[in-house]
Structure formats: structure tokens, C-alpha cells
PDB file of N, CA and C in Angstrom:
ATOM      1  N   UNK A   1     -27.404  -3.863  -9.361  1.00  0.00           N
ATOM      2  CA  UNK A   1     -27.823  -3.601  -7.991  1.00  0.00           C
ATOM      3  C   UNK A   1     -26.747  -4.149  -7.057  1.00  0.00           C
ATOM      4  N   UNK A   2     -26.192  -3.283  -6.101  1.00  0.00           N
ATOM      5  CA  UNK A   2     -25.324  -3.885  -5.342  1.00  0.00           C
ATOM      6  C   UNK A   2     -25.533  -4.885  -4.111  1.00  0.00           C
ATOM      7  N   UNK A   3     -25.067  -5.416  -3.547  1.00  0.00           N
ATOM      8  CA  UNK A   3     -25.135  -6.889  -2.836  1.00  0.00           C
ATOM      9  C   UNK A   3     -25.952  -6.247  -1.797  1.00  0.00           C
ATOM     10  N   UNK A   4     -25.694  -5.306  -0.770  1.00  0.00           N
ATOM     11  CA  UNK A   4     -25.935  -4.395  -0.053  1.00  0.00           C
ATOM     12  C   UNK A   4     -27.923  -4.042  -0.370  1.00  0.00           C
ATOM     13  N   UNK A   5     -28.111  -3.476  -1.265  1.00  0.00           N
ATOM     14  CA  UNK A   5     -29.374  -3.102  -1.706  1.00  0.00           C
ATOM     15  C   UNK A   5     -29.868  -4.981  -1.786  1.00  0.00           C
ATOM     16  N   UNK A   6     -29.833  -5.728  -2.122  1.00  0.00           N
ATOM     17  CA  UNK A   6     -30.007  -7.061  -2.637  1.00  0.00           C
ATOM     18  C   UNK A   6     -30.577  -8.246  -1.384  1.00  0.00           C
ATOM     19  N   UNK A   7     -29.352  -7.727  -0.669  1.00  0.00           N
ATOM     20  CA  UNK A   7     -29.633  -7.729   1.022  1.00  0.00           C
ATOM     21  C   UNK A   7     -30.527  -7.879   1.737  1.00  0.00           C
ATOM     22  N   UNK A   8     -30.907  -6.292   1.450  1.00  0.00           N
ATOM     23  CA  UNK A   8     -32.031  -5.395   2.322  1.00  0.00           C
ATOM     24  C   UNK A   8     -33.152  -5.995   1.363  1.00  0.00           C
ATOM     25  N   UNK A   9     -33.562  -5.619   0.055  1.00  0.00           N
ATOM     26  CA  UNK A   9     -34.373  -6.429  -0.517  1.00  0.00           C
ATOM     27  C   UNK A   9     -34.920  -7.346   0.222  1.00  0.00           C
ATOM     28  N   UNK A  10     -34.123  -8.607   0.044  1.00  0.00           N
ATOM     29  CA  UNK A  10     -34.205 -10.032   0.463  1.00  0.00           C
ATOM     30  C   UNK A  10     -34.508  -9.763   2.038  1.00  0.00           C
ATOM     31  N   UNK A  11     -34.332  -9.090   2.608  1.00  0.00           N
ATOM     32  CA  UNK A  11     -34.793  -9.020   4.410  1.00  0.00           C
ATOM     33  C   UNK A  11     -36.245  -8.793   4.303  1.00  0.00           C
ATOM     34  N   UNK A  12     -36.346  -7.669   3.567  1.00  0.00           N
ATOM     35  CA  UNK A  12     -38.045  -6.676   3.463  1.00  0.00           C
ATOM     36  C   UNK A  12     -38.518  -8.004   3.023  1.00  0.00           C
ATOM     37  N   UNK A  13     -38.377  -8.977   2.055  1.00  0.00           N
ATOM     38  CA  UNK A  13     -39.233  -9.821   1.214  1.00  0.00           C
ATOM     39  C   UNK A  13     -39.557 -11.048   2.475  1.00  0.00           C
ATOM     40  N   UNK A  14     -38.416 -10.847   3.155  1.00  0.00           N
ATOM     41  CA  UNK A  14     -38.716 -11.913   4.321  1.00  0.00           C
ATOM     42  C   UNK A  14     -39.346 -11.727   5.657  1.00  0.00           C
ATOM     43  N   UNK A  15     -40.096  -9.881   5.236  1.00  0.00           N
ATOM     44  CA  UNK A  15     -40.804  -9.639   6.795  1.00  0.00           C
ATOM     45  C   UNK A  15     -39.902  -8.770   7.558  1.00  0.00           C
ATOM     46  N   UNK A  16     -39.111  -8.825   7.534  1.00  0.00           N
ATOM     47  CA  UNK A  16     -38.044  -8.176   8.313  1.00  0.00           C
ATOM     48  C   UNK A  16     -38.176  -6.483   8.226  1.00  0.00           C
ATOM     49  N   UNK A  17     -38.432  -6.165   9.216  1.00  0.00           N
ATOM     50  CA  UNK A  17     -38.953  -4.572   9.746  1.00  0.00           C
ATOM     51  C   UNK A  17     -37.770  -3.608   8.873  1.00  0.00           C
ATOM     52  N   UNK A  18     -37.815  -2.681   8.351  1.00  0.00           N
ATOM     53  CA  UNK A  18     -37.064  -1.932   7.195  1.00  0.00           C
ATOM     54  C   UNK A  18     -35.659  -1.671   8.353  1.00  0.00           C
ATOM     55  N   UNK A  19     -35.700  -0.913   9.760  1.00  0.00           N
ATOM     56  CA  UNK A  19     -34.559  -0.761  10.727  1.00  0.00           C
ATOM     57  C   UNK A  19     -34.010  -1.821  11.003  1.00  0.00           C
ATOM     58  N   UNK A  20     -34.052  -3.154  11.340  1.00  0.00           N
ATOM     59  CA  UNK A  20     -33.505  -4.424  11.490  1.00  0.00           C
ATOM     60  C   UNK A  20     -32.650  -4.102  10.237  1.00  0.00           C
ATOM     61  N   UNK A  21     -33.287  -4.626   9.147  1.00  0.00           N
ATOM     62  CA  UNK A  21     -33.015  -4.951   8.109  1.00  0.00           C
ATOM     63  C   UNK A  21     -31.577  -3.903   7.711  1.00  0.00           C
ATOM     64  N   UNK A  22     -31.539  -3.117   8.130  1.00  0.00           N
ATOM     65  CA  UNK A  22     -30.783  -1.931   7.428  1.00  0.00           C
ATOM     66  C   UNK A  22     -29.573  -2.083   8.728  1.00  0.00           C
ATOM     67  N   UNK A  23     -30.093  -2.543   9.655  1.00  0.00           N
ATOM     68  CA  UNK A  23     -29.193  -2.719  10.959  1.00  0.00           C
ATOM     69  C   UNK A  23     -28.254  -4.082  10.527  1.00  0.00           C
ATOM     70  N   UNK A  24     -28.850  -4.928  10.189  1.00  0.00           N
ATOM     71  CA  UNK A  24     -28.089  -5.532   9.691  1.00  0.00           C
ATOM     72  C   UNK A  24     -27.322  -5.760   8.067  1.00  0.00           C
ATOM     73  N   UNK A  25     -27.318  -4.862   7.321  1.00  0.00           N
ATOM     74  CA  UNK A  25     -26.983  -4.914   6.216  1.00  0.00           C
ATOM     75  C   UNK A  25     -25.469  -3.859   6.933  1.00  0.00           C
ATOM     76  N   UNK A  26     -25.772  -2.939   7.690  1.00  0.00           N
ATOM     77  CA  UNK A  26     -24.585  -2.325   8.153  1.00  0.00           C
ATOM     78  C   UNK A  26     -24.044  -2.685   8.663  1.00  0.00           C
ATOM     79  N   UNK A  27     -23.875  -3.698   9.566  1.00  0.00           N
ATOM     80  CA  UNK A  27     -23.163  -4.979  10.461  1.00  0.00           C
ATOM     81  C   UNK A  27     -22.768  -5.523   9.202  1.00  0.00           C
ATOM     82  N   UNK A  28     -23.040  -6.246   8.317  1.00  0.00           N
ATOM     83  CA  UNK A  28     -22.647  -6.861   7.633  1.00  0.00           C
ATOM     84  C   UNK A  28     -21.743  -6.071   6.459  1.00  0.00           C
ATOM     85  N   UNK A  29     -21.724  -5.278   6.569  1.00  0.00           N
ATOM     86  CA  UNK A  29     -20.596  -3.969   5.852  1.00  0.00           C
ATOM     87  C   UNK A  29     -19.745  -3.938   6.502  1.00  0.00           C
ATOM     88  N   UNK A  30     -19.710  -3.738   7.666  1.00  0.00           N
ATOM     89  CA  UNK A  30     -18.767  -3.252   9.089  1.00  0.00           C
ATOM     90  C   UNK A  30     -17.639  -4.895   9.163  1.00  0.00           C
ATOM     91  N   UNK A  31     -18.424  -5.762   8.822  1.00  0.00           N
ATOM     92  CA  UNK A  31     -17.943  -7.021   9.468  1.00  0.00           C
ATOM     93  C   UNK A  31     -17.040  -7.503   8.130  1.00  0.00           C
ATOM     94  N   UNK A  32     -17.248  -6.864   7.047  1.00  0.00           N
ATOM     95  CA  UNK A  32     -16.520  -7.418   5.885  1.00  0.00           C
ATOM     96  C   UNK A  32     -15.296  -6.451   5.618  1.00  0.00           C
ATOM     97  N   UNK A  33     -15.735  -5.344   5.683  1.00  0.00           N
ATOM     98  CA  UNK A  33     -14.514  -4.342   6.044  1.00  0.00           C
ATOM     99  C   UNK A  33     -13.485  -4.633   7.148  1.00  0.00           C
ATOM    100  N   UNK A  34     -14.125  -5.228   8.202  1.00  0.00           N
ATOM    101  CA  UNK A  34     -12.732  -5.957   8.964  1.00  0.00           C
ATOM    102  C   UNK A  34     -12.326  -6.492   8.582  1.00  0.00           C
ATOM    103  N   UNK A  35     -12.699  -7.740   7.541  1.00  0.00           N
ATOM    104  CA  UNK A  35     -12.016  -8.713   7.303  1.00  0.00           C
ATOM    105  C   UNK A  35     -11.084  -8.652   6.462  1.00  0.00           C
ATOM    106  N   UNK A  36     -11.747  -7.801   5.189  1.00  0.00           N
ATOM    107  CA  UNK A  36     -10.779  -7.044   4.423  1.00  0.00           C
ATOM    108  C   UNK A  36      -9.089  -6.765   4.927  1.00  0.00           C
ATOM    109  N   UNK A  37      -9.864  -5.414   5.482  1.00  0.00           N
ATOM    110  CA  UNK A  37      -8.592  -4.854   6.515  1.00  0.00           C
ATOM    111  C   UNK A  37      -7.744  -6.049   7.319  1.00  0.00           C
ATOM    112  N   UNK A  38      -8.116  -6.982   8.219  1.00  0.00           N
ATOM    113  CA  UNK A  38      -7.589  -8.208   8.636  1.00  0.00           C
ATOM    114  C   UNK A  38      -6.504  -9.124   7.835  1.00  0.00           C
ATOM    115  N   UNK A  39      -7.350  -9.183   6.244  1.00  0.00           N
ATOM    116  CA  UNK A  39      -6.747  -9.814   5.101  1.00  0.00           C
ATOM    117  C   UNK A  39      -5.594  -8.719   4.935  1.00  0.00           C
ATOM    118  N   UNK A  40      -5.994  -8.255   4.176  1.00  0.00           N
ATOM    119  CA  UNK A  40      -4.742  -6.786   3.718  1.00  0.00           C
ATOM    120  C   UNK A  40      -3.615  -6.678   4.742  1.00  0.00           C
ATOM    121  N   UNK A  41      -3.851  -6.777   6.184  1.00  0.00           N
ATOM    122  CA  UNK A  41      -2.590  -6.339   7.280  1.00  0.00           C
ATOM    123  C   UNK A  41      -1.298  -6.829   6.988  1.00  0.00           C
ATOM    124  N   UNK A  42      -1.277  -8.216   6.847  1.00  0.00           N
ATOM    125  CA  UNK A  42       0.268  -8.517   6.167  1.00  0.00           C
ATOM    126  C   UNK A  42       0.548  -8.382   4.976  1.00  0.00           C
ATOM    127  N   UNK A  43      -0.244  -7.854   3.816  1.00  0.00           N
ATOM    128  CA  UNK A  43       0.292  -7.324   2.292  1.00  0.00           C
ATOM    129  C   UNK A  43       0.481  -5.943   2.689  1.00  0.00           C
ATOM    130  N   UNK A  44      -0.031  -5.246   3.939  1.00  0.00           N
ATOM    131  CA  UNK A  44       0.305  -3.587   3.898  1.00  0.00           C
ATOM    132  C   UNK A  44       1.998  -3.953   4.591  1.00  0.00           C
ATOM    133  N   UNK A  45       2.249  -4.775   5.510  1.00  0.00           N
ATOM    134  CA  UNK A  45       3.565  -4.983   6.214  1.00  0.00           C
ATOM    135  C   UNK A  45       4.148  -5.362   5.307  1.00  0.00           C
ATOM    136  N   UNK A  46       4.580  -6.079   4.486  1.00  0.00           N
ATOM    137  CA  UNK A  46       5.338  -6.414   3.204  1.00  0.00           C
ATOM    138  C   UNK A  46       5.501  -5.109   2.613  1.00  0.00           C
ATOM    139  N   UNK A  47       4.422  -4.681   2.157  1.00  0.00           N
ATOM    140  CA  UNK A  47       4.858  -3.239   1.295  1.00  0.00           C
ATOM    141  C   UNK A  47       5.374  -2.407   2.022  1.00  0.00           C
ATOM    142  N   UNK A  48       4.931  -1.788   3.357  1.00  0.00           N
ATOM    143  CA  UNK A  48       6.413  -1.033   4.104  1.00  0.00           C
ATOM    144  C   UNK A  48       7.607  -1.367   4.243  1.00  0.00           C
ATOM    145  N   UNK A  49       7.865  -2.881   4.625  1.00  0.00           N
ATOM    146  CA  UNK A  49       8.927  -3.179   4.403  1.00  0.00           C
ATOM    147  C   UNK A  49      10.296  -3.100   3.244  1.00  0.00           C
ATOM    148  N   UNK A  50       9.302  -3.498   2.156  1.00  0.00           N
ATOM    149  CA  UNK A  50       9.872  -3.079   0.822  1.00  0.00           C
ATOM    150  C   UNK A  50      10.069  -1.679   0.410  1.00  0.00           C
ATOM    151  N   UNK A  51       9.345  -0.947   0.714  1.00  0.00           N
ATOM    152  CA  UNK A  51       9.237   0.240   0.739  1.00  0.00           C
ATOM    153  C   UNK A  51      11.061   0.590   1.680  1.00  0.00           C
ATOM    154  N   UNK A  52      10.746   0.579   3.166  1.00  0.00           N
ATOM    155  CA  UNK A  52      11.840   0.881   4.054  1.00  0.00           C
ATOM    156  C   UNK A  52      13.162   0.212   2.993  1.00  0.00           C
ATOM    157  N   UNK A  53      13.434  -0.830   2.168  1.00  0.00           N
ATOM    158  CA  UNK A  53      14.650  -1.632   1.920  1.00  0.00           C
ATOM    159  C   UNK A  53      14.718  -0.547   0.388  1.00  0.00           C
ATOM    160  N   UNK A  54      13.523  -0.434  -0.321  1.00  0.00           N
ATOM    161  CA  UNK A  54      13.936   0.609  -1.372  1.00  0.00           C
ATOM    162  C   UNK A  54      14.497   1.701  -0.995  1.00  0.00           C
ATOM    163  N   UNK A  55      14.378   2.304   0.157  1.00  0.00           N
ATOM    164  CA  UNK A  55      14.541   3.729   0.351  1.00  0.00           C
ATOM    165  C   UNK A  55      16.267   3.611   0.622  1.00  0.00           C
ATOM    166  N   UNK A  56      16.434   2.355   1.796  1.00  0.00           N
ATOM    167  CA  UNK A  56      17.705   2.237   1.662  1.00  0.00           C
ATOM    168  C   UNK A  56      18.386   1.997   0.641  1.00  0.00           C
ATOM    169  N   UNK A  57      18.206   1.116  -0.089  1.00  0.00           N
ATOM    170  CA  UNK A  57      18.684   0.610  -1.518  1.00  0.00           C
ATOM    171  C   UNK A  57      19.207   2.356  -2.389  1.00  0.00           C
ATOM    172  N   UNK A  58      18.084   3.088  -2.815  1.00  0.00           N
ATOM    173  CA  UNK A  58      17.875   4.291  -3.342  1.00  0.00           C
ATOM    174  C   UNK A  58      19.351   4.978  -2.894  1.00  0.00           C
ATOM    175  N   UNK A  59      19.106   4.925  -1.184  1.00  0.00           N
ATOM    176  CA  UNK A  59      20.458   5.878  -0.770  1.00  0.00           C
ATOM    177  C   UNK A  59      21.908   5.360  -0.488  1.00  0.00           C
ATOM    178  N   UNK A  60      21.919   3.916  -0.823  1.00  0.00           N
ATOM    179  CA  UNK A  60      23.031   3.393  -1.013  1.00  0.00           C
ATOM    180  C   UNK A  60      23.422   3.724  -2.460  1.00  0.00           C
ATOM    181  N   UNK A  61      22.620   3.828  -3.649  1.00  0.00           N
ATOM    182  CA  UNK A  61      22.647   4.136  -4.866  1.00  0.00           C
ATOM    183  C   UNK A  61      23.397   5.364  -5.025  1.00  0.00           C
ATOM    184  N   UNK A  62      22.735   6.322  -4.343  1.00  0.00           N
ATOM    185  CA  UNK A  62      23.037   8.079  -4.424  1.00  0.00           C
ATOM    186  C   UNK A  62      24.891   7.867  -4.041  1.00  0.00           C
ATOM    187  N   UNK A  63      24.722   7.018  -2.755  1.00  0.00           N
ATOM    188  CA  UNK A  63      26.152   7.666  -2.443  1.00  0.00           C
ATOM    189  C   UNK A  63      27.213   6.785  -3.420  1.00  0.00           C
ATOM    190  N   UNK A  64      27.161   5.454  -3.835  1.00  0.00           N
ATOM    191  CA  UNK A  64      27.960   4.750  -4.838  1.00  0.00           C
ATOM    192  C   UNK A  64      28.052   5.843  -6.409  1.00  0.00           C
ATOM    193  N   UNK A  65      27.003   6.504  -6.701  1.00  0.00           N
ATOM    194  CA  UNK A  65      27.125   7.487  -8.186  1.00  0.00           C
ATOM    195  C   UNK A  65      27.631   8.713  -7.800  1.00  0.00           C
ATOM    196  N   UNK A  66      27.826   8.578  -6.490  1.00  0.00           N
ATOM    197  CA  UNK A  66      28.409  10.508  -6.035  1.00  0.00           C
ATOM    198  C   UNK A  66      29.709   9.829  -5.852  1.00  0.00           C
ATOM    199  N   UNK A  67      30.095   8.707  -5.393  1.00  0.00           N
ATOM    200  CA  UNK A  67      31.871   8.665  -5.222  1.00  0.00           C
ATOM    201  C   UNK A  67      32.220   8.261  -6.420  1.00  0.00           C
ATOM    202  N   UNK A  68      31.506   7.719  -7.282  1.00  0.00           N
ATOM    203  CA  UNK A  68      32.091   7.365  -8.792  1.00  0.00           C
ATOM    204  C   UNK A  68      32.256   8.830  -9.554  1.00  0.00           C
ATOM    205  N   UNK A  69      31.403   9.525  -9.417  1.00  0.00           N
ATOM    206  CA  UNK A  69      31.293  10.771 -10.278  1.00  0.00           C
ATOM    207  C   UNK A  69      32.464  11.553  -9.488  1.00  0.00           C
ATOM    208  N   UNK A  70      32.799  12.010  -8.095  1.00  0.00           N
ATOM    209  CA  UNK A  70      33.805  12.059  -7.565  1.00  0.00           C
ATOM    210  C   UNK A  70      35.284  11.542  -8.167  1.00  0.00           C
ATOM    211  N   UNK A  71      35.114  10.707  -8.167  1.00  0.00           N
ATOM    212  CA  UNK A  71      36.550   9.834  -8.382  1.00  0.00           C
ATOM    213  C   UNK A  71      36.687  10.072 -10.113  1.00  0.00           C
ATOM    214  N   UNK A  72      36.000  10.054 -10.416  1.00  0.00           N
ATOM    215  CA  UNK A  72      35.811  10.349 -12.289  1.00  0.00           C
ATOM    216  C   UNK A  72      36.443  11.475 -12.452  1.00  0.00           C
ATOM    217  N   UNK A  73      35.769  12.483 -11.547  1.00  0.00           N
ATOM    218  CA  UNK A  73      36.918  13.874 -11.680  1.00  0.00           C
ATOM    219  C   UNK A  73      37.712  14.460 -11.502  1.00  0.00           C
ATOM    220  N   UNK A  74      38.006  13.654 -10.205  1.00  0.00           N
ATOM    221  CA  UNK A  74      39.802  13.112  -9.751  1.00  0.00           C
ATOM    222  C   UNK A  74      40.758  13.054 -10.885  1.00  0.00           C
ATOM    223  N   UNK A  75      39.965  11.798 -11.558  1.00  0.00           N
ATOM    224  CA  UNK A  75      41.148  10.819 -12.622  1.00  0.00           C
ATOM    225  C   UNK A  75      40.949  11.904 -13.846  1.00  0.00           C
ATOM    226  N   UNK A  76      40.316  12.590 -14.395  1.00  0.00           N
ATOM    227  CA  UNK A  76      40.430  13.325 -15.251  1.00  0.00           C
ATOM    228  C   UNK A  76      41.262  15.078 -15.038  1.00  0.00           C
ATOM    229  N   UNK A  77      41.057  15.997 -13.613  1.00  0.00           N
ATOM    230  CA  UNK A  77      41.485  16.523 -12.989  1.00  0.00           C
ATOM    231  C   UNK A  77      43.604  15.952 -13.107  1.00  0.00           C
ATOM    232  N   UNK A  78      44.004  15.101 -12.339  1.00  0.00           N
ATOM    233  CA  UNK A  78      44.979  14.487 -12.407  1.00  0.00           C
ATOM    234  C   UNK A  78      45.473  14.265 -13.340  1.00  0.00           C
ATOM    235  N   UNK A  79      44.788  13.861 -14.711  1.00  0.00           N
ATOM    236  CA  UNK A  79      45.089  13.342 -15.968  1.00  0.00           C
ATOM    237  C   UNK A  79      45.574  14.577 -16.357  1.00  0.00           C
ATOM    238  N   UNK A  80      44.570  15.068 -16.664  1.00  0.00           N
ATOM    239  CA  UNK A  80      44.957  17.064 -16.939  1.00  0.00           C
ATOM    240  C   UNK A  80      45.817  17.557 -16.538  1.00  0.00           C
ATOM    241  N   UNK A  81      46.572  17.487 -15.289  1.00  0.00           N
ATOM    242  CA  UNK A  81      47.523  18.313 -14.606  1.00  0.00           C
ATOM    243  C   UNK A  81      48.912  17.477 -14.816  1.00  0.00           C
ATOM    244  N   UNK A  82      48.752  16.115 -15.493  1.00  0.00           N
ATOM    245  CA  UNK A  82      50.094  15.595 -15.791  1.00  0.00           C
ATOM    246  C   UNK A  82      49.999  16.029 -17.024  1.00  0.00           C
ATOM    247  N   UNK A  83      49.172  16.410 -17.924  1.00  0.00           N
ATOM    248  CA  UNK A  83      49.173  16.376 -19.116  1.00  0.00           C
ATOM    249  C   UNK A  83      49.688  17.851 -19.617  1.00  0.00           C
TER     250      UNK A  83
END
């Protein structure tokens, strides 16, 4: 049974009118989901960040294996034409 149902239970058992009860079990959803979200805000900023430095990283990668592969066929090109 989830915490939520357990809740409401425990309200009804305490008198508490079934709309209260449900009024506040949704407040109390609403209010943990902020906090959540609140918690999470600087692990989501870290991961964009990392994210933004991979992407650069990635395209510093591309262009270092395109001038090596470049230059590779230079020196073989050249090699060939003295040869």
C-alpha cells in the first residue's frame, strides 16, 4: 500500500472528513515533489554542465582525428610521390 493511500487511511481513522483528508494527502504530494525538484536542481546543473564540457571535449576530439587522418595522408601521399 502506498504512503499516500496509508495517509488518507490514517486521516479517515482519525475523523477527518474524506475531502480534507484527500486535500491534504495532495498538498502533501505537491510539497514533496518540490522538494524533490529543489533537491535535484544542482545535480540537474552539474549534469548540463558536464554535458556542455562533453560536447566540447567530443568536438575538440573530431577535429584532432580529422587533422591526424589529414596529415597521415599527406605523409603517405608525399611518401608515394618520392617513391
Amino acid at each position: 500500500m502506498g504512503i499516500q493511500i496509508r495517509l488518507f487511511a490514517a486521516l479517515r481513522r482519525a475523523k477527518i472528513p474524506a475531502d480534507d483528508a484527500e486535500a491534504v494527502v495532495t498538498e502533501l504530494e505537491g510539497h514533496i515533489a518540490m522538494k524533490i525538484s529543489e533537491a535535484n536542481a544542482p545535480l540537474i546543473e552539474r549534469i548540463n554542465a558536464l554535458e556542455s564540457k562533453l560536447t566540447s571535449e567530443a568536438s575538440s576530439i573530431r577535429w584532432t582525428v580529422s587533422i591526424a587522418l589529414i596529415v597521415g595522408s599527406l605523409v603517405v601521399a608525399i611518401s608515394n610521390a618520392l617513391n
